[in-house]
C-alpha atoms as a PDB file:
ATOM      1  CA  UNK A   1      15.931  -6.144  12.773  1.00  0.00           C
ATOM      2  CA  UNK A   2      17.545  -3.557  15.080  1.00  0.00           C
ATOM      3  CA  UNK A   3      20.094  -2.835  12.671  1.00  0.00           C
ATOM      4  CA  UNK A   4      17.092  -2.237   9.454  1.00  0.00           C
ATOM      5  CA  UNK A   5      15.897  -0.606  12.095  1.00  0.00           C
ATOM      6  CA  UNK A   6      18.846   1.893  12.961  1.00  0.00           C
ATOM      7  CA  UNK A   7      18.983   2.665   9.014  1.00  0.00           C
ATOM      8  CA  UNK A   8      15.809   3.239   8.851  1.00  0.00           C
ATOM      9  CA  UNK A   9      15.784   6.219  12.120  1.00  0.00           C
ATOM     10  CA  UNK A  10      19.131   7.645  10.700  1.00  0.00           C
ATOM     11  CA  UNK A  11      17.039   8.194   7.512  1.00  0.00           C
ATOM     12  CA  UNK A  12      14.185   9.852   8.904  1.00  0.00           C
ATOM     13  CA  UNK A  13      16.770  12.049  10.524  1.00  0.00           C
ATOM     14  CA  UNK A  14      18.229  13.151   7.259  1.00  0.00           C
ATOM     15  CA  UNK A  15      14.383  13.550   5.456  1.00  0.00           C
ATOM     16  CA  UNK A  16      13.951  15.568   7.968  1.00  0.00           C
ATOM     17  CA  UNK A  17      16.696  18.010   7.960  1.00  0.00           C
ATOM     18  CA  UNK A  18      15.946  18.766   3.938  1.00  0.00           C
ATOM     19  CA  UNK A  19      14.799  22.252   3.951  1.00  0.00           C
ATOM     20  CA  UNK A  20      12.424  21.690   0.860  1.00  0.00           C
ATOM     21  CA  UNK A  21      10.265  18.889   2.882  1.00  0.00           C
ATOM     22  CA  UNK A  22       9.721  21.912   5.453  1.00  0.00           C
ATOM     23  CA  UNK A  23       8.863  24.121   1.860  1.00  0.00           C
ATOM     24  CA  UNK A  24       6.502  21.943   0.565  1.00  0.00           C
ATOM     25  CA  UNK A  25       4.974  21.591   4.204  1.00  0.00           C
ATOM     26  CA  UNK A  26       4.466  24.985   4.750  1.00  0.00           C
ATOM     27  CA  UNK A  27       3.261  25.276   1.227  1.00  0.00           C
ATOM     28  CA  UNK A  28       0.737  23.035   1.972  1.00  0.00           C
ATOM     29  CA  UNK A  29      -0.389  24.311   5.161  1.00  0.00           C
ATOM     30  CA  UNK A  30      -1.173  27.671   3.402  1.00  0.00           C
ATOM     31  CA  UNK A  31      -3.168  25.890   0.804  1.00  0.00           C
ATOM     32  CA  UNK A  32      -5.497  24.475   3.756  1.00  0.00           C
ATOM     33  CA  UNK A  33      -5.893  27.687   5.274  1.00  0.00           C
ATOM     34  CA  UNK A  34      -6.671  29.651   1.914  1.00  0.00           C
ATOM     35  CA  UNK A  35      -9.064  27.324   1.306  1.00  0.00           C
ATOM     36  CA  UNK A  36     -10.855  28.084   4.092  1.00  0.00           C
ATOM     37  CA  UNK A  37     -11.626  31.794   2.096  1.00  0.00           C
ATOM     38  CA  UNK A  38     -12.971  29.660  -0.164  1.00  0.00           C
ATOM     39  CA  UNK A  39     -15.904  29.555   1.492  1.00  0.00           C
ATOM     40  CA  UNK A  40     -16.852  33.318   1.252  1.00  0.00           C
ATOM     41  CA  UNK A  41     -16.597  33.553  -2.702  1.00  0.00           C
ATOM     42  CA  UNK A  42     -17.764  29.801  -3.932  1.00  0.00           C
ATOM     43  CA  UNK A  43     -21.510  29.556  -5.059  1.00  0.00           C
ATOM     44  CA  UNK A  44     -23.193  26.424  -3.910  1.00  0.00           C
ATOM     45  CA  UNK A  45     -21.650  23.948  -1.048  1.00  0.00           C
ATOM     46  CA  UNK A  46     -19.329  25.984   0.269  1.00  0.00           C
ATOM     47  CA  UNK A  47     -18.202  23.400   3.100  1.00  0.00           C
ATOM     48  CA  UNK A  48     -17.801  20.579   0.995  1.00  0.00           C
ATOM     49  CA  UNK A  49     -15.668  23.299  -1.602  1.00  0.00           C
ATOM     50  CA  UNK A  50     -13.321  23.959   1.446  1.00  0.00           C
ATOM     51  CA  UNK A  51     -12.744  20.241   2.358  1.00  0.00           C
ATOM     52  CA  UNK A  52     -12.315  19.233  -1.304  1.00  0.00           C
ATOM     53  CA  UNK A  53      -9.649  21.928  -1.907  1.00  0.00           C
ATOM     54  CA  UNK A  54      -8.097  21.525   1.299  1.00  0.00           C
ATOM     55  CA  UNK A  55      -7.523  17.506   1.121  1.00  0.00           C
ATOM     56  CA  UNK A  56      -6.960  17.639  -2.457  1.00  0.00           C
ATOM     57  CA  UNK A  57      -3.448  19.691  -1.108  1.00  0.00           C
ATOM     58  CA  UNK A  58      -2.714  17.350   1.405  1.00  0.00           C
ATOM     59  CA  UNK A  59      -2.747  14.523  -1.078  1.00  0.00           C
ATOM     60  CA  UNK A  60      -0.514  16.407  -3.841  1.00  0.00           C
ATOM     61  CA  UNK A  61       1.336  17.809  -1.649  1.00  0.00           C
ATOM     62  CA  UNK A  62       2.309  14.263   0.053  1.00  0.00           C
ATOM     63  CA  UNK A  63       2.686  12.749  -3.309  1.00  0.00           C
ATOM     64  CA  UNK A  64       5.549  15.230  -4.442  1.00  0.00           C
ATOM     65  CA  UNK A  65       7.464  15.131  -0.721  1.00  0.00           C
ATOM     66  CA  UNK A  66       7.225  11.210  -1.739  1.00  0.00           C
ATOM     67  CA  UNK A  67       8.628  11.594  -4.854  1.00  0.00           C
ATOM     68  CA  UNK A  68      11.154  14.225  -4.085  1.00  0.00           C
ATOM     69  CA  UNK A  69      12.781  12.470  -1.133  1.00  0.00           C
ATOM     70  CA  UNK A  70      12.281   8.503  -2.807  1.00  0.00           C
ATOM     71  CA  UNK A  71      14.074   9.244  -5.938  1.00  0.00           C
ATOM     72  CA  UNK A  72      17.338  10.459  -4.071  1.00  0.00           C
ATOM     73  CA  UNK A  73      17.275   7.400  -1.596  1.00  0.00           C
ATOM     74  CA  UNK A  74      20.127   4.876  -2.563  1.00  0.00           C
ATOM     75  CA  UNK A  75      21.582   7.403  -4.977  1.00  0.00           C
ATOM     76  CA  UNK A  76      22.656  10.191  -2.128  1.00  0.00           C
ATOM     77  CA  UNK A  77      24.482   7.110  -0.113  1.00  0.00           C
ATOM     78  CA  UNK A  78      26.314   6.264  -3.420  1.00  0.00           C
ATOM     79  CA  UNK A  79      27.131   9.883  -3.978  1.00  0.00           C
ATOM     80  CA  UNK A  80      28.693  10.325  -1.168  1.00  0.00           C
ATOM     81  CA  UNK A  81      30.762   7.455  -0.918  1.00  0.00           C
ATOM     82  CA  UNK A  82      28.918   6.246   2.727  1.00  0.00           C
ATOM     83  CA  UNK A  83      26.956   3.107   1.546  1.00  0.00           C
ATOM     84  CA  UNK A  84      30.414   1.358   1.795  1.00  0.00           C
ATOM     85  CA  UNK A  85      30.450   2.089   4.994  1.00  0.00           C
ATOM     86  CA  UNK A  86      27.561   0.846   5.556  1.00  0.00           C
ATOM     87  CA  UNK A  87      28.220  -2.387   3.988  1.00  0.00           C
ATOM     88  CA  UNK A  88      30.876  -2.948   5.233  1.00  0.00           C
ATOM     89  CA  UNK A  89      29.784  -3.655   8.765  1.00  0.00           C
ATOM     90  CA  UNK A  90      27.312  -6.592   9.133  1.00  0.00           C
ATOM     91  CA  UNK A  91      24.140  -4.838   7.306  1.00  0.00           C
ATOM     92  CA  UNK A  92      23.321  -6.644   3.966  1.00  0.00           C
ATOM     93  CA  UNK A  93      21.982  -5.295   0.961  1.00  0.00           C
ATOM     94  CA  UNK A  94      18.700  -6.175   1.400  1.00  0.00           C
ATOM     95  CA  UNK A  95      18.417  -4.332   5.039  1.00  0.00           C
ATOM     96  CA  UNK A  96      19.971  -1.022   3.430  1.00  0.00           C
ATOM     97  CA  UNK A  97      16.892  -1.271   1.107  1.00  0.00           C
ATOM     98  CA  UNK A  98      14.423  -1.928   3.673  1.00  0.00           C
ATOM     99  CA  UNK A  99      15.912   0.468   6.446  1.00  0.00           C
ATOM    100  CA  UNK A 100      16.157   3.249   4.011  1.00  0.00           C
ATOM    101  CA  UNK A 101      12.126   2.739   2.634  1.00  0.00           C
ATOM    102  CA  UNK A 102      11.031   2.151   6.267  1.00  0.00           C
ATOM    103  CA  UNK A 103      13.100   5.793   6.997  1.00  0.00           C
ATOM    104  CA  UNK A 104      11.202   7.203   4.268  1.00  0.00           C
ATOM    105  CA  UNK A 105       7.544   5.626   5.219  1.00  0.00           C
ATOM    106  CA  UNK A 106       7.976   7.077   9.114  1.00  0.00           C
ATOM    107  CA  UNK A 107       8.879  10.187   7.529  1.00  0.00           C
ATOM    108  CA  UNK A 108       5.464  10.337   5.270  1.00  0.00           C
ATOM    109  CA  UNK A 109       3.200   9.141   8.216  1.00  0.00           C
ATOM    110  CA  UNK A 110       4.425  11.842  10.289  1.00  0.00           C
ATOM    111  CA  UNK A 111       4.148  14.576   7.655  1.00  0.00           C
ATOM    112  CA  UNK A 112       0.285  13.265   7.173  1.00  0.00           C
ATOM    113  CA  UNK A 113      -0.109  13.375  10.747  1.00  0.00           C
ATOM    114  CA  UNK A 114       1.179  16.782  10.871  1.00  0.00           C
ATOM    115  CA  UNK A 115      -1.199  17.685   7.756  1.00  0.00           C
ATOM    116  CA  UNK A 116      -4.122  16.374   9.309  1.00  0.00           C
ATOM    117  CA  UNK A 117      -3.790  17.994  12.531  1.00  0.00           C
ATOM    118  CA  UNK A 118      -3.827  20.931  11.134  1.00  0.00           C
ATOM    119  CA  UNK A 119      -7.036  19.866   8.847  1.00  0.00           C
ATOM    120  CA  UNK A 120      -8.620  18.940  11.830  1.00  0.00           C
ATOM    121  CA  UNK A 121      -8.165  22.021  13.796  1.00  0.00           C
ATOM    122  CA  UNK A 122      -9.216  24.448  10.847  1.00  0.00           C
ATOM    123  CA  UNK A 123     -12.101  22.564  10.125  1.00  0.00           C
ATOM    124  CA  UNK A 124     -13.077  22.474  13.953  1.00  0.00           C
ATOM    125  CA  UNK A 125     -12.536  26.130  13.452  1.00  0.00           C
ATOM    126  CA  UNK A 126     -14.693  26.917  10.526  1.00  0.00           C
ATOM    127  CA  UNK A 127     -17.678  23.786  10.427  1.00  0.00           C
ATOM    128  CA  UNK A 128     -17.271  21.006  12.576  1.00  0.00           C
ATOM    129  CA  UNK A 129     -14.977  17.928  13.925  1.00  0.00           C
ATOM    130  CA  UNK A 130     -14.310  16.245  10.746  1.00  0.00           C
ATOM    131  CA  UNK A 131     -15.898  12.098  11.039  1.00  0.00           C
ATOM    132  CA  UNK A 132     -13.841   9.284  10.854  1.00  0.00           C
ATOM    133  CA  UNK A 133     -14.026   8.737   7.232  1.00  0.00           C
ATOM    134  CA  UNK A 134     -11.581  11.488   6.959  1.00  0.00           C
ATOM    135  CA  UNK A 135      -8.802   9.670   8.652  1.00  0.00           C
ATOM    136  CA  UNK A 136      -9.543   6.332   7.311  1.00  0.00           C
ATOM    137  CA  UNK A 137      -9.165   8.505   3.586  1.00  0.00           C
ATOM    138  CA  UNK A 138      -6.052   9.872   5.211  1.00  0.00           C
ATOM    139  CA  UNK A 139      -4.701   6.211   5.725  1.00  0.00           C
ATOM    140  CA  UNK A 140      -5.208   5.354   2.695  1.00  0.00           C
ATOM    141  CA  UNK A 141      -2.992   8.081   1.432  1.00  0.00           C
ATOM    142  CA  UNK A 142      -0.225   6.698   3.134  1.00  0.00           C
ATOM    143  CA  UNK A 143      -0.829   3.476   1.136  1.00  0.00           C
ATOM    144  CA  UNK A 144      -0.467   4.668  -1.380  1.00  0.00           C
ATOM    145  CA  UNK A 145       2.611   6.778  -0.826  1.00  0.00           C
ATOM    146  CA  UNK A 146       4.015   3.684   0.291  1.00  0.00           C
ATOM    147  CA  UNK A 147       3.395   2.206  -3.169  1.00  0.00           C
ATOM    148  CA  UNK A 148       5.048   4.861  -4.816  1.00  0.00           C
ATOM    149  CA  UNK A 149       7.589   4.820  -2.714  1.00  0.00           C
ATOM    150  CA  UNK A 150       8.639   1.119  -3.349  1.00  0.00           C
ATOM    151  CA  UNK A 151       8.416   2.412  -7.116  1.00  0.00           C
ATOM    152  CA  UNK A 152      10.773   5.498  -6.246  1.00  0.00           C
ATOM    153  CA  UNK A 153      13.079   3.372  -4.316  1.00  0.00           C
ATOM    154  CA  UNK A 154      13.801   0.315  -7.045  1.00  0.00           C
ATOM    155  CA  UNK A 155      14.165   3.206  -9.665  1.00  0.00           C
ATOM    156  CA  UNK A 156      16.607   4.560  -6.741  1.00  0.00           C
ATOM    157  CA  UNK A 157      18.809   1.678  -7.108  1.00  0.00           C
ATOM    158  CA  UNK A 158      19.874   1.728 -10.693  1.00  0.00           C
ATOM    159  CA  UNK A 159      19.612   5.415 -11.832  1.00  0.00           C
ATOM    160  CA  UNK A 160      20.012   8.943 -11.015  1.00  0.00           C
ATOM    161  CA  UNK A 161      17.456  10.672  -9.111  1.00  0.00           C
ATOM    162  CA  UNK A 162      16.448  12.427 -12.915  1.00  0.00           C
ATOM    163  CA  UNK A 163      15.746   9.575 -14.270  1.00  0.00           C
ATOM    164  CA  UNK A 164      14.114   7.853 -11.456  1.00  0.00           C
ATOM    165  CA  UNK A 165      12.282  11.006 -11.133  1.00  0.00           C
ATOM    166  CA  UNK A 166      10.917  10.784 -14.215  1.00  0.00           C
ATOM    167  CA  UNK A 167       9.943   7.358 -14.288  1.00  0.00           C
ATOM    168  CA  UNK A 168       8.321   7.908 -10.736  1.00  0.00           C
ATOM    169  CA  UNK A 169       6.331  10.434 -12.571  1.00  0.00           C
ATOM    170  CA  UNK A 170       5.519   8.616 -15.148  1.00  0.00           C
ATOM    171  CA  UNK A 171       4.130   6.066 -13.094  1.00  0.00           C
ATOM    172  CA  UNK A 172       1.810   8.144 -10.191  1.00  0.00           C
ATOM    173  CA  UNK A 173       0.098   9.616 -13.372  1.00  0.00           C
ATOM    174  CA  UNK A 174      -0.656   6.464 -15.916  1.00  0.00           C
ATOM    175  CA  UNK A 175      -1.452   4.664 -12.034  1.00  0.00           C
ATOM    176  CA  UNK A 176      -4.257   7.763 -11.695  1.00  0.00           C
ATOM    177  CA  UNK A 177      -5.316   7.128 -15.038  1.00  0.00           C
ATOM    178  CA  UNK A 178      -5.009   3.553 -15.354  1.00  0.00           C
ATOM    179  CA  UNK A 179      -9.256   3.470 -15.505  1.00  0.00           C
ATOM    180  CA  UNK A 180      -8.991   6.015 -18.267  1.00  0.00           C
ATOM    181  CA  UNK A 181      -6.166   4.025 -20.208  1.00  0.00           C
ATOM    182  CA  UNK A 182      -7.862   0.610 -19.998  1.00  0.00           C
ATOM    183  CA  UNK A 183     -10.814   2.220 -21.148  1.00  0.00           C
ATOM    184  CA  UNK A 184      -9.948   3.843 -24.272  1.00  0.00           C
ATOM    185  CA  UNK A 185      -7.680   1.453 -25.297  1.00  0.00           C
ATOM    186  CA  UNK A 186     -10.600  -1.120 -25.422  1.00  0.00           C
ATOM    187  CA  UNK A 187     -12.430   1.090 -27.537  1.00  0.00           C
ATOM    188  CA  UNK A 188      -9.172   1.205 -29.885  1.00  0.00           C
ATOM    189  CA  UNK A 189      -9.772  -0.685 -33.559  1.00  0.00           C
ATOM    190  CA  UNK A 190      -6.138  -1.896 -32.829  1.00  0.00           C
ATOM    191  CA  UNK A 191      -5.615  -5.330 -31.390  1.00  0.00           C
ATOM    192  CA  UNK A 192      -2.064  -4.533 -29.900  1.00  0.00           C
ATOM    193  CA  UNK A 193      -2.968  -0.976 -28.600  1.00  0.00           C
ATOM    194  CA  UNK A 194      -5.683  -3.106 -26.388  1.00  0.00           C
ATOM    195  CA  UNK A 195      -3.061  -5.525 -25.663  1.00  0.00           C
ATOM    196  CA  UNK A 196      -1.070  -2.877 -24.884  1.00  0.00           C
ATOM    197  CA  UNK A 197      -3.566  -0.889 -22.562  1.00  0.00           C
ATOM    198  CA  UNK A 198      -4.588  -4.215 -20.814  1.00  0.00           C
ATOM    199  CA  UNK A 199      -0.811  -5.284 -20.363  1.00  0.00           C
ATOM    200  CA  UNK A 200      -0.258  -1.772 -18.678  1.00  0.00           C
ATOM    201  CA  UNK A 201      -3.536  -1.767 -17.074  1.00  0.00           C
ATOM    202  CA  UNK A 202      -2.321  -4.905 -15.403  1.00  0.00           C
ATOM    203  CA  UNK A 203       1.229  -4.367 -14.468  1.00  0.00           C
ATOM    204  CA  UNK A 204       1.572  -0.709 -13.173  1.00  0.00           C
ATOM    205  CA  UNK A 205      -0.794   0.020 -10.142  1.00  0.00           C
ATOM    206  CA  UNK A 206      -3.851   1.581 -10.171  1.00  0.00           C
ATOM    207  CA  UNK A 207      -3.778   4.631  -7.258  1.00  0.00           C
ATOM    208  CA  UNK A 208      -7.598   4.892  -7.819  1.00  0.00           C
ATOM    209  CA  UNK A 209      -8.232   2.405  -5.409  1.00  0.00           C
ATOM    210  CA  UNK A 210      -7.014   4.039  -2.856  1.00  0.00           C
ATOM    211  CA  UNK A 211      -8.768   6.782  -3.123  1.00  0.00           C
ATOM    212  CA  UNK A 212     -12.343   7.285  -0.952  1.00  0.00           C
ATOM    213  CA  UNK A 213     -11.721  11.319  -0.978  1.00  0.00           C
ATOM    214  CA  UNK A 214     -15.117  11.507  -2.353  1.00  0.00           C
ATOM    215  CA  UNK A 215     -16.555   9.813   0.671  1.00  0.00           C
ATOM    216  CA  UNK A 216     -14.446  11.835   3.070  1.00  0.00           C
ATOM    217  CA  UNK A 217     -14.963  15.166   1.080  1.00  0.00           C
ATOM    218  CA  UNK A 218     -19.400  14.601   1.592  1.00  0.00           C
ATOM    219  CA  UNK A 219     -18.629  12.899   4.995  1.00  0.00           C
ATOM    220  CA  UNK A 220     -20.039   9.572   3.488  1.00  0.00           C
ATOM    221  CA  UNK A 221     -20.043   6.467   5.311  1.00  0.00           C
ATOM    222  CA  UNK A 222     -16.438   4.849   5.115  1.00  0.00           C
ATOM    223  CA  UNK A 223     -16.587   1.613   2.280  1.00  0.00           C
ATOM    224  CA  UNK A 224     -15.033  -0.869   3.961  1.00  0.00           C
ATOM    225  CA  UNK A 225     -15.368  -3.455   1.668  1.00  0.00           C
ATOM    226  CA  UNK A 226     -12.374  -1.001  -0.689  1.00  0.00           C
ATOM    227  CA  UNK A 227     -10.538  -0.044   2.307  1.00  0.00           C
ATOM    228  CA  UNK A 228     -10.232  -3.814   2.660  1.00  0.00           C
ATOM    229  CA  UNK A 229      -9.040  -4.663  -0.754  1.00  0.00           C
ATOM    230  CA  UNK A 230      -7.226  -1.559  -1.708  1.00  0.00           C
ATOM    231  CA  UNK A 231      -4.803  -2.523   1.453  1.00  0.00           C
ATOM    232  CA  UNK A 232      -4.273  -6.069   0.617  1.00  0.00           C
ATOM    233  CA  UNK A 233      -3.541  -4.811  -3.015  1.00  0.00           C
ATOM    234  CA  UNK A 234      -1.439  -2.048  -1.778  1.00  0.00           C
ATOM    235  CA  UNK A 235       0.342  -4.238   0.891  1.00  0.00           C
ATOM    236  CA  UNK A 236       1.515  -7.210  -1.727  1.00  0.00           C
ATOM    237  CA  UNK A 237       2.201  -4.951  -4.999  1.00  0.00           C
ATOM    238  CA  UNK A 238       4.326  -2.862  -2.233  1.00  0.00           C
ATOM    239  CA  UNK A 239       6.028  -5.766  -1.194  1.00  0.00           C
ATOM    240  CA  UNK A 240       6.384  -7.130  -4.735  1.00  0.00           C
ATOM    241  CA  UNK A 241       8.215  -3.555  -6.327  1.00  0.00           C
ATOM    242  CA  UNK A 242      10.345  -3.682  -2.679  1.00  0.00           C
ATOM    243  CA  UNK A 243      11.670  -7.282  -3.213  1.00  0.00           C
ATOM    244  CA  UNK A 244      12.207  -6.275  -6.493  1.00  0.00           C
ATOM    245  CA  UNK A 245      14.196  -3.299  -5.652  1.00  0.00           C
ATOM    246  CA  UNK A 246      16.579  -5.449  -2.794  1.00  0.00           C
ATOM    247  CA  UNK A 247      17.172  -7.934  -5.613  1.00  0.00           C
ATOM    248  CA  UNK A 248      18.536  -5.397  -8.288  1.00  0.00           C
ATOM    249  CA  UNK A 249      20.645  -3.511  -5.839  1.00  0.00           C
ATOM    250  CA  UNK A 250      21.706  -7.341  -4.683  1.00  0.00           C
ATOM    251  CA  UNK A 251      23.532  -6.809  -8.015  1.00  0.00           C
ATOM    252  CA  UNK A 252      24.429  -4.005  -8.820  1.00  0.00           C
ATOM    253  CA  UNK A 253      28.203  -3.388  -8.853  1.00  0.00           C
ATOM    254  CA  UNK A 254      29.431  -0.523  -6.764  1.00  0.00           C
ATOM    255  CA  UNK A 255      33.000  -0.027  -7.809  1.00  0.00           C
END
């Protein structure tokens, strides 16, 4: 394992030299504190305005740095000629794959570490220290980023980072919607477009339940009982899409 894990700190090393992760960083971190002027022009809750806003950013924001740095994973190493360098020392296939996502997962849970620091302090600022709902919420996040990562990193392995970008896409939104999708297409008067919305339903994920913002946005009590399942869904469909990945680039042929 020291070797996955040697790829895997050389990658968070690169991630982190990209000067559009520290764009979309300090993008963020201005959304949080403009939404603390929120607070003087919203009617109604103001407080619970602010921390919807504010946590809405950190969880777009962390969806597109996953995206934007997944999508390029195995494809920059191709690119540049160094993955057969990499293979050719004693590092299989499968360990590039998992070194590389494990790069790109460290890299995520520091950036929402980062983000949430800096939550923390402008909330401590402007209302109070925020309860531990909000961190559990903020763990979940990095679930699912590490779902979407799997899917950006088997699209990695057999297309450009266009393509993979778009099918990434393509995937975070019908898995937000996946509620919405299953529901309408029951109500369809088509038998195969309810096929078809139950067989998509069933085999892209569903980011919803990962999601307990609500909770954390009205400082509700954390709901174990779906942080529970959510991670054991989120923890085998990762590992599913990963193996998946490590097989396909098993075969792929580099020449």
């Amino acid at each position: 394992m020291s070797r996955v894990w040697a790829l895997a700190t050389n990658t968070f090393r690169e991630a982190v030299r990209d000067k559009v992760l520290y764009s979309i960083l300090l993008f963020t971190v201005g959304l949080i504190a403009v939404s603390l002027a929120l607070q003087e022009v919203t009617v109604g809750d103001q407080d619970k305005v602010v921390r919807s806003v504010a946590q809405g950013a950190i969880d777009a924001m962390a969806s597109i740095i996953a995206m934007f740095l997944g999508v390029s994973l195995v494809w920059k190493e191709v690119e540049r000629k160094t993955i057969y360098t990499i293979l050719s020392k004693p590092v299989s296939r499968w360990m590039f794959i998992l070194g590389k996502y494990l790069g790109m997962v460290l890299t995520l849970a520091i950036e929402i570490a980062i983000l949430m620091a800096v939550y923390t302090l402008c909330m401590v600022l402007q209302q109070e220290m925020p309860p531990s709902v909000v961190y559990v919420s903020a763990g979940m996040l990095l679930l699912e980023l590490m779902l979407l990562t799997a899917w950006a990193t088997l699209f990695s392995t057999y297309s450009s980072p266009m393509t993979a970008g778009a099918f990434t896409l393509a995937v975070f939104v019908i898995g937000h919607l996946a509620d919405d999708l299953w529901y309408f297409g029951q109500q369809a008067s088509s038998a195969a477009l309810q096929h078809s919305s139950e067989l998509i339903y069933w085999a892209l994920p569903n980011f919803e339940v990962f999601s307990i913002r609500e909770h954390a946005v009205h400082h509700l009590e954390v709901p174990w009982s779906q942080v529970w399942g959510a991670a054991g869904y989120g923890l085998l469909y990762t590992t599913a899409v990963l193996s998946l990945a490590m097989l396909i680039f098993s075969r792929r042929d580099l020449r």
